[in-house]
Protein backbone atom coordinates (compact mmCIF):
# COMPACT_ATOMS: atom_id res chain seq x y z
CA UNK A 1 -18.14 6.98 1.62
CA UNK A 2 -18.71 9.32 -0.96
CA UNK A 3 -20.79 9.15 -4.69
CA UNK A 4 -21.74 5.77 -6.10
CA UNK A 5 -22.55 7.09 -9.22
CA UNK A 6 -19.33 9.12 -10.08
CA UNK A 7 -16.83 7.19 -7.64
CA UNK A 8 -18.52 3.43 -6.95
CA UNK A 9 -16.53 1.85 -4.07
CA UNK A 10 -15.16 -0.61 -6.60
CA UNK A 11 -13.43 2.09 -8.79
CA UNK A 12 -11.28 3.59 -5.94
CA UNK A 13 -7.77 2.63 -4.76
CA UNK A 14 -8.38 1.23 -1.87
CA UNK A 15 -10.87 -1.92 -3.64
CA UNK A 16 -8.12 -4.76 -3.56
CA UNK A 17 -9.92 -7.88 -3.96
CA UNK A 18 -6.63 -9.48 -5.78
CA UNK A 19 -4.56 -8.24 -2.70
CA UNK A 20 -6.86 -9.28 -0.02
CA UNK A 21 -7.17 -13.07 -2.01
CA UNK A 22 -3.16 -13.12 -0.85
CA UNK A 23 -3.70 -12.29 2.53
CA UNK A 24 -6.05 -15.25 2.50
CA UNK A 25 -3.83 -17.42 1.28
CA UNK A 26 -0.76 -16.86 3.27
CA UNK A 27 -3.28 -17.78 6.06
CA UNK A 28 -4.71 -20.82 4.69
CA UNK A 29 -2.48 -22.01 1.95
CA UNK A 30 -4.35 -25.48 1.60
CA UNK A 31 -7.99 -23.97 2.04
CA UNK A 32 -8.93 -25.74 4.55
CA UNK A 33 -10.72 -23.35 6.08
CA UNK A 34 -13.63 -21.36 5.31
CA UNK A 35 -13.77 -17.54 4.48
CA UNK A 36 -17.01 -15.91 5.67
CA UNK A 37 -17.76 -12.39 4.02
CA UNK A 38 -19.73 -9.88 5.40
CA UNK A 39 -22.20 -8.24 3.12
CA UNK A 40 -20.33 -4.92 3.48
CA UNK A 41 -17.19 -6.46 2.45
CA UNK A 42 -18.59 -7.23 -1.08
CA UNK A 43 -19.04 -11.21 -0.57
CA UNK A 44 -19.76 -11.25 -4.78
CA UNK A 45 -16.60 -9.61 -5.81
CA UNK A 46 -14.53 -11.80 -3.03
CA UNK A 47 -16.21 -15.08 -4.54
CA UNK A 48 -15.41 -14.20 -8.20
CA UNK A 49 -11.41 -12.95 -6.88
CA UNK A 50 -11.15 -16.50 -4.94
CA UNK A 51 -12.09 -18.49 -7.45
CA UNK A 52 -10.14 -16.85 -10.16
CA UNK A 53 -6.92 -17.83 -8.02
CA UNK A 54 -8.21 -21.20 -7.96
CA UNK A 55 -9.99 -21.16 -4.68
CA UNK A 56 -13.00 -24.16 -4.71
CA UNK A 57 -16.36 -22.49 -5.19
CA UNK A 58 -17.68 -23.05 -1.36
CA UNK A 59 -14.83 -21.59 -0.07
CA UNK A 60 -16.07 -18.50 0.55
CA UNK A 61 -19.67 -18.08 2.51
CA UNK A 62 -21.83 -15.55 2.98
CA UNK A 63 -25.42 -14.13 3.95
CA UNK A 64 -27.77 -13.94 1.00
CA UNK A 65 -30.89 -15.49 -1.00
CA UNK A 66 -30.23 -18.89 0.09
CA UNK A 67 -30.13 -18.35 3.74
CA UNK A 68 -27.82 -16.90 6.73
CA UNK A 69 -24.59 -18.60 7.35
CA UNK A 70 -24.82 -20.33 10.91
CA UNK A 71 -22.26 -21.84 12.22
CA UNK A 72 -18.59 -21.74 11.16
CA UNK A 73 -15.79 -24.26 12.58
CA UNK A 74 -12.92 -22.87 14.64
CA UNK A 75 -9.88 -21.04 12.89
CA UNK A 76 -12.02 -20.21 9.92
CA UNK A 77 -11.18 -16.80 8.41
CA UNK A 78 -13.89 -13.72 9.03
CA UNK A 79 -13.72 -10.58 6.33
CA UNK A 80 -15.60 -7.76 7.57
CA UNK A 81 -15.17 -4.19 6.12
CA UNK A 82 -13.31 -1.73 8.38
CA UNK A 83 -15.92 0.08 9.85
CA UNK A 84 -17.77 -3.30 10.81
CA UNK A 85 -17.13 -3.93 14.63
CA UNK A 86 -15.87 -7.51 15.09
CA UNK A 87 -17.14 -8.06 18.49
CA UNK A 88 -20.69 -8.49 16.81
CA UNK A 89 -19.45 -10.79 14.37
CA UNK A 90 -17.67 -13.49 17.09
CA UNK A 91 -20.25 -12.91 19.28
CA UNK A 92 -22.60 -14.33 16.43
CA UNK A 93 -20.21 -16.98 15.83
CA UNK A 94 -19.31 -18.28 19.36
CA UNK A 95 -16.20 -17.03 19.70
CA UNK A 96 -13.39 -13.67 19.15
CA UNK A 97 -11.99 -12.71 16.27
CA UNK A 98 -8.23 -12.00 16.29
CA UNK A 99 -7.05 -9.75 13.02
CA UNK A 100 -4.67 -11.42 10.76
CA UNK A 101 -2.10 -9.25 9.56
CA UNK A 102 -1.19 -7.98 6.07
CA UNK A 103 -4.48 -6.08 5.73
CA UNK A 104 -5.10 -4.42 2.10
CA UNK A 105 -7.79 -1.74 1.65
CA UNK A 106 -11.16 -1.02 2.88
CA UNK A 107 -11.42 -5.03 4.87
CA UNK A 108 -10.02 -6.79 7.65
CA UNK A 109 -9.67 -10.73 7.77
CA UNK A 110 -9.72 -12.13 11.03
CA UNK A 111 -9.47 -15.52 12.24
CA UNK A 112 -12.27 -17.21 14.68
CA UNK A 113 -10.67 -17.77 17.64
CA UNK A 114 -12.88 -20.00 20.25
């Protein structure tokens, strides 16, 4: 992945947080959905795009200090990084995830399909 000092992941080209934000909303204009973010797909800087574009705050859900996400309702939207296998992820969340497209840089969104 290369040098996080000289070259951190969110310096490069291919970090599009803004561009990934309207991939999400073409596929849930009215946000009625939820967005679950893997840890490797930078929940933090996803949270602070989403709700920049006017996005509520509990939109977007993730793993972290307050606890592991554990159940999310069918057709919600699933970003994982692209070397993150999505099997494991429906598996975890009852279900298969089928790749939206329009993807931008390093992620993939996917929608939970049960």
């Amino acid at each position: 992945d290369g040098d996080d000092y000289f070259a951190p992941y969110f310096m490069r080209q291919e970090f599009l947080p803004a561009e990934t934000v309207e991939v999400i909303r073409q596929q849930d204009p009215a946000g009625q959905y939820k967005l679950y973010c893997s840890f490797r797909a930078d929940p933090w800087s996803m949270l602070f795009q989403l709700v920049l574009s006017g996005f509520p705050g509990d939109y977007c859900v993730f793993d972290g200090p307050r606890g592991q996400v554990m159940d999310l309702p069918d057709g919600a939207l699933i970003l994982l990084r692209d070397d993150e296998p999505p099997e494991k992820t429906g598996v975890r969340f009852g279900g298969k995830l089928a790749e939206v497209p329009g993807q931008t840089g390093r992620n993939k969104l996917y929608r939970l399909i049960r």
